[in-house]
PDB file of N, CA and C in Angstrom:
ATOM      1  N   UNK A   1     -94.765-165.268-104.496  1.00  0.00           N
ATOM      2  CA  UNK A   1     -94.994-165.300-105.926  1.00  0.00           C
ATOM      3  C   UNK A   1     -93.905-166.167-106.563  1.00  0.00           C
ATOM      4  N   UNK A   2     -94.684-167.237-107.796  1.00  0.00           N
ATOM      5  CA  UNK A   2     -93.112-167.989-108.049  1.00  0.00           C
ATOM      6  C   UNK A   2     -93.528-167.718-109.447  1.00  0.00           C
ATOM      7  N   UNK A   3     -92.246-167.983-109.747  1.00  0.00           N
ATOM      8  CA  UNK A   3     -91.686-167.412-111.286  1.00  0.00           C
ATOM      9  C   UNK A   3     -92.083-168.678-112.545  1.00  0.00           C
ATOM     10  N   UNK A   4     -92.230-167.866-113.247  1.00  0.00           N
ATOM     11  CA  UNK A   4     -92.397-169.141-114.767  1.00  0.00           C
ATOM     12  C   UNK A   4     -91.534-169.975-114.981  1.00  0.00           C
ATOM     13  N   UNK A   5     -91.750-171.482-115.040  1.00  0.00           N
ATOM     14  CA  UNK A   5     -90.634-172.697-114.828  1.00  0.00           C
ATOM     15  C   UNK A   5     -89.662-171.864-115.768  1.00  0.00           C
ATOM     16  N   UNK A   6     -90.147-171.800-117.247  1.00  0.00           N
ATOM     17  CA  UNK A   6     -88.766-171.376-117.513  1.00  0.00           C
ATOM     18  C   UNK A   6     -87.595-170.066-117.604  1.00  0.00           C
ATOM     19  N   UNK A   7     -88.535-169.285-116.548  1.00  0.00           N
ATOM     20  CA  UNK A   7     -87.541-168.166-116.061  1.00  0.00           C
ATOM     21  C   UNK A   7     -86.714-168.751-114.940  1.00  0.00           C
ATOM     22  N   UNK A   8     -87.581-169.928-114.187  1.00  0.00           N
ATOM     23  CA  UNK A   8     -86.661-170.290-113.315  1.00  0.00           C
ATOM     24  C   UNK A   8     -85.381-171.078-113.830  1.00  0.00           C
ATOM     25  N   UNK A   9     -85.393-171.847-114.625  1.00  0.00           N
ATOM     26  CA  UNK A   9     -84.475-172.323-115.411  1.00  0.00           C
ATOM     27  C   UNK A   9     -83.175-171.752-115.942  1.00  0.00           C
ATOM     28  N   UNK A  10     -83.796-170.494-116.636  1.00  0.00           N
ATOM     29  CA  UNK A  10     -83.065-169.702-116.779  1.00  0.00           C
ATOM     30  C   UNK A  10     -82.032-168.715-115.822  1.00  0.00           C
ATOM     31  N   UNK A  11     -82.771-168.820-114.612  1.00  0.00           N
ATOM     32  CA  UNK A  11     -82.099-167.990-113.773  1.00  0.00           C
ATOM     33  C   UNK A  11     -81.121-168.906-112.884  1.00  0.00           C
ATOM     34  N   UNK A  12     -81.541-170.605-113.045  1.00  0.00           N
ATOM     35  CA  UNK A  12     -80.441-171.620-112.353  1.00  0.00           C
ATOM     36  C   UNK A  12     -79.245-171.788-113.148  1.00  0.00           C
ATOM     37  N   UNK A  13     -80.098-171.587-114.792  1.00  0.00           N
ATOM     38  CA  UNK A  13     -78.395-171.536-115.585  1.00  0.00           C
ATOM     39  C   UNK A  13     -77.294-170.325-115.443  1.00  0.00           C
ATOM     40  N   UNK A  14     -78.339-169.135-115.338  1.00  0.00           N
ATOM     41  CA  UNK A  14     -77.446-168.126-114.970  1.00  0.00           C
ATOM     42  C   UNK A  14     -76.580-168.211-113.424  1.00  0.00           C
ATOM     43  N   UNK A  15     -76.936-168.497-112.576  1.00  0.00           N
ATOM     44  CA  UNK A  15     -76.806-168.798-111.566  1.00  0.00           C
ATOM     45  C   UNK A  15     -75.314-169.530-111.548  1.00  0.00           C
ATOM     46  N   UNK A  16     -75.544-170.812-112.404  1.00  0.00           N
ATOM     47  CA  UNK A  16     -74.458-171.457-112.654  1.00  0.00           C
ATOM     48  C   UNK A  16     -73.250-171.122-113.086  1.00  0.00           C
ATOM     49  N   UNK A  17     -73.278-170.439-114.465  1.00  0.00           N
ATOM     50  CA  UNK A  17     -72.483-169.457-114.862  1.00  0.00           C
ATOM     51  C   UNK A  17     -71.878-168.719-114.492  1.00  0.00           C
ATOM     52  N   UNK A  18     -72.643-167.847-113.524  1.00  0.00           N
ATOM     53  CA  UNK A  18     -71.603-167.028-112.680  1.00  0.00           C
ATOM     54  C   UNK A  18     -71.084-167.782-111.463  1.00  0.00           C
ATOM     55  N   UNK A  19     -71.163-169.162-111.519  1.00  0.00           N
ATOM     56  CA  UNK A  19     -70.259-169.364-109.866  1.00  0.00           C
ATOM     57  C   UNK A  19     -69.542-170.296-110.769  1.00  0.00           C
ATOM     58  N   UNK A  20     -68.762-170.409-112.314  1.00  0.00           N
ATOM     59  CA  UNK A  20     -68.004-171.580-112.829  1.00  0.00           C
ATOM     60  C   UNK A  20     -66.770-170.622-112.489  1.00  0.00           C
ATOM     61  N   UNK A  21     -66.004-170.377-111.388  1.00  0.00           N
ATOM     62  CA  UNK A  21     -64.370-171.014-111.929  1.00  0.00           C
ATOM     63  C   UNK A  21     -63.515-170.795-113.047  1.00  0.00           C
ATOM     64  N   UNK A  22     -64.178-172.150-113.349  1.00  0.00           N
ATOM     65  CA  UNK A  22     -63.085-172.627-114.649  1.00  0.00           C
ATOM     66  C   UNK A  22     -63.244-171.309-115.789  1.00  0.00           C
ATOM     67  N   UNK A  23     -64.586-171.013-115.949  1.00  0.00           N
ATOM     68  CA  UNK A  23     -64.504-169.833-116.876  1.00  0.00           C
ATOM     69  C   UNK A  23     -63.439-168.390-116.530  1.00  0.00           C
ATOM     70  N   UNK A  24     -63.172-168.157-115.477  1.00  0.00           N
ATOM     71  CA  UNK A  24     -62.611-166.995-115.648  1.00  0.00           C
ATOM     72  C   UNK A  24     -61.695-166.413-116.273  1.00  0.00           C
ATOM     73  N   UNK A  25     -60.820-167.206-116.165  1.00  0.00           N
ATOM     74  CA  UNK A  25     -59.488-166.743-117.131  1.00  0.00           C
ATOM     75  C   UNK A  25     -59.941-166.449-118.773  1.00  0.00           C
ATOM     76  N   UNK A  26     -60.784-167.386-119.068  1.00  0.00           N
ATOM     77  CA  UNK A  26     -61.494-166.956-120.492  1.00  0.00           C
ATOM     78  C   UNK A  26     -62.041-165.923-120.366  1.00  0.00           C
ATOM     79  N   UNK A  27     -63.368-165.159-119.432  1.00  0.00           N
ATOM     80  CA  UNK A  27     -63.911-164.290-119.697  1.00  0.00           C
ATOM     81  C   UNK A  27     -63.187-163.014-118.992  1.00  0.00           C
ATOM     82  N   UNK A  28     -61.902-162.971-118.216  1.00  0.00           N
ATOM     83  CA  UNK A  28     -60.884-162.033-118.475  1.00  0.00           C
ATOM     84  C   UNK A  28     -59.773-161.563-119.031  1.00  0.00           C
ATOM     85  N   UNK A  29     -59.839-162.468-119.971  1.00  0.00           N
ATOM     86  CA  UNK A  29     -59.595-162.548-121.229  1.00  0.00           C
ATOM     87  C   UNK A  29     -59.676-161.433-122.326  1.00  0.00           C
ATOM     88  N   UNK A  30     -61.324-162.144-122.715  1.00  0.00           N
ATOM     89  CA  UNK A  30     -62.073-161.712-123.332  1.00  0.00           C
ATOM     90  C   UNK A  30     -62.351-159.856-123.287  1.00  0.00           C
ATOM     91  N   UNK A  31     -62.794-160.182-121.530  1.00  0.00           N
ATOM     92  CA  UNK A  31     -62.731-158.383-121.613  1.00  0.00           C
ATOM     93  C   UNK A  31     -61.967-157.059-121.698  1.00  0.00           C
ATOM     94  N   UNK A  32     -60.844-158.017-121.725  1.00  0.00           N
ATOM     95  CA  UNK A  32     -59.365-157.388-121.260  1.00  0.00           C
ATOM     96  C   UNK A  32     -59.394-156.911-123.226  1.00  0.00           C
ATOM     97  N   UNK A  33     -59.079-157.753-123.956  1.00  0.00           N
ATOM     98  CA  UNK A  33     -59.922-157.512-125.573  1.00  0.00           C
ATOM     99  C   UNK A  33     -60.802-156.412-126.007  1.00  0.00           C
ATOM    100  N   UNK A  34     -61.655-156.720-125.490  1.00  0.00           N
ATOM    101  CA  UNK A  34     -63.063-155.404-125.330  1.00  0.00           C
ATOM    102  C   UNK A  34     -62.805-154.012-125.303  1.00  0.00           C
ATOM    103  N   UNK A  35     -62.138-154.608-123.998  1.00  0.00           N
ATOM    104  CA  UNK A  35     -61.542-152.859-123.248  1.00  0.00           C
ATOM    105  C   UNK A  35     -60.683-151.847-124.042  1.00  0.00           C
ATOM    106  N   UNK A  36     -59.838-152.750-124.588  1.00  0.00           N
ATOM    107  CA  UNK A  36     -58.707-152.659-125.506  1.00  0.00           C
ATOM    108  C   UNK A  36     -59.386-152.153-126.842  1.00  0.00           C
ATOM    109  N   UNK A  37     -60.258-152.618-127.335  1.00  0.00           N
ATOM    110  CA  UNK A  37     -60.707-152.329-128.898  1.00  0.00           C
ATOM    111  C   UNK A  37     -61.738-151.444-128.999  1.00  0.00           C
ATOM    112  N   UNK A  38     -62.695-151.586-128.093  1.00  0.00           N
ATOM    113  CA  UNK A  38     -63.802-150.377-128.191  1.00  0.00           C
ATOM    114  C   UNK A  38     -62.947-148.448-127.559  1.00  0.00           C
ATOM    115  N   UNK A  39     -63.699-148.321-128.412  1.00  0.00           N
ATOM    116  CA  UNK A  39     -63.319-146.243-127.987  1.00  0.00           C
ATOM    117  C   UNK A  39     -64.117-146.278-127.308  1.00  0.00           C
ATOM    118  N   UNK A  40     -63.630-144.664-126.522  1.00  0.00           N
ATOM    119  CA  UNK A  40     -64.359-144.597-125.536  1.00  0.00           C
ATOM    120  C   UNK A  40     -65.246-143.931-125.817  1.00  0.00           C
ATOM    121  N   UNK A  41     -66.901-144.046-125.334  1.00  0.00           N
ATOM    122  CA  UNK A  41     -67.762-143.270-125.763  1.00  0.00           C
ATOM    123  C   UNK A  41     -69.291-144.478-124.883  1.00  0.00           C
ATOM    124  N   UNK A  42     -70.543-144.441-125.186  1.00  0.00           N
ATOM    125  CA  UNK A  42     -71.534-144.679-124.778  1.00  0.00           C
ATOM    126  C   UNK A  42     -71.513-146.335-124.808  1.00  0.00           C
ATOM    127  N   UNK A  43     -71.106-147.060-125.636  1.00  0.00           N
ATOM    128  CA  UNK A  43     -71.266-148.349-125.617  1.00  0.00           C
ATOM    129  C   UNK A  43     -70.160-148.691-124.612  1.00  0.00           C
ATOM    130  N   UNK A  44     -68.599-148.774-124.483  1.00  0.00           N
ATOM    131  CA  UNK A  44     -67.906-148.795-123.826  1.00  0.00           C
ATOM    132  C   UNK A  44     -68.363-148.254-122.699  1.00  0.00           C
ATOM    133  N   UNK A  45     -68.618-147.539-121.816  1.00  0.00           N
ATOM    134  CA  UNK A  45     -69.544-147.249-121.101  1.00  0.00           C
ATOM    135  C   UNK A  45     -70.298-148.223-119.672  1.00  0.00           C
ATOM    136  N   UNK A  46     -71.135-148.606-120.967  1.00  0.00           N
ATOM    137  CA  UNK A  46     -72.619-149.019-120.859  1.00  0.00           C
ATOM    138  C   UNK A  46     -71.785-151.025-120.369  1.00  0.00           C
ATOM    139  N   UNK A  47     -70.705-151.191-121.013  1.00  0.00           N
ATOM    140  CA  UNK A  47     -70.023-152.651-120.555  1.00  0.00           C
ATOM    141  C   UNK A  47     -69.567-152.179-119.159  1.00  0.00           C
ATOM    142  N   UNK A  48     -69.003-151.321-119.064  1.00  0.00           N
ATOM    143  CA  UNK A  48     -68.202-151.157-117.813  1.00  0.00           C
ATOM    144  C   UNK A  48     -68.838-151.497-116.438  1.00  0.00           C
TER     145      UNK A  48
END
């Protein structure tokens, strides 16, 4: 079964995204932020 061109698309950009590298330090960063500002309760959570 093959997928709708543009789910496939979507799933090569995602794809991409998670194997960049260069992003990490930004998006541990970012969560390190997150972690820090949200209380704890169902949304905090639900990131983890």
């Amino acid at each position: 079964m093959s997928r709708p061109q543009g789910s496939a698309r979507l799933a090569d950009a995602t794809e991409g995204l998670e194997q960049a590298r260069v992003l990490d330090r930004v998006v541990r960063t970012l969560s390190m932020a997150v972690r820090r500002t949200l209380p704890p309760g169902p949304v905090k959570d639900a990131l983890h």
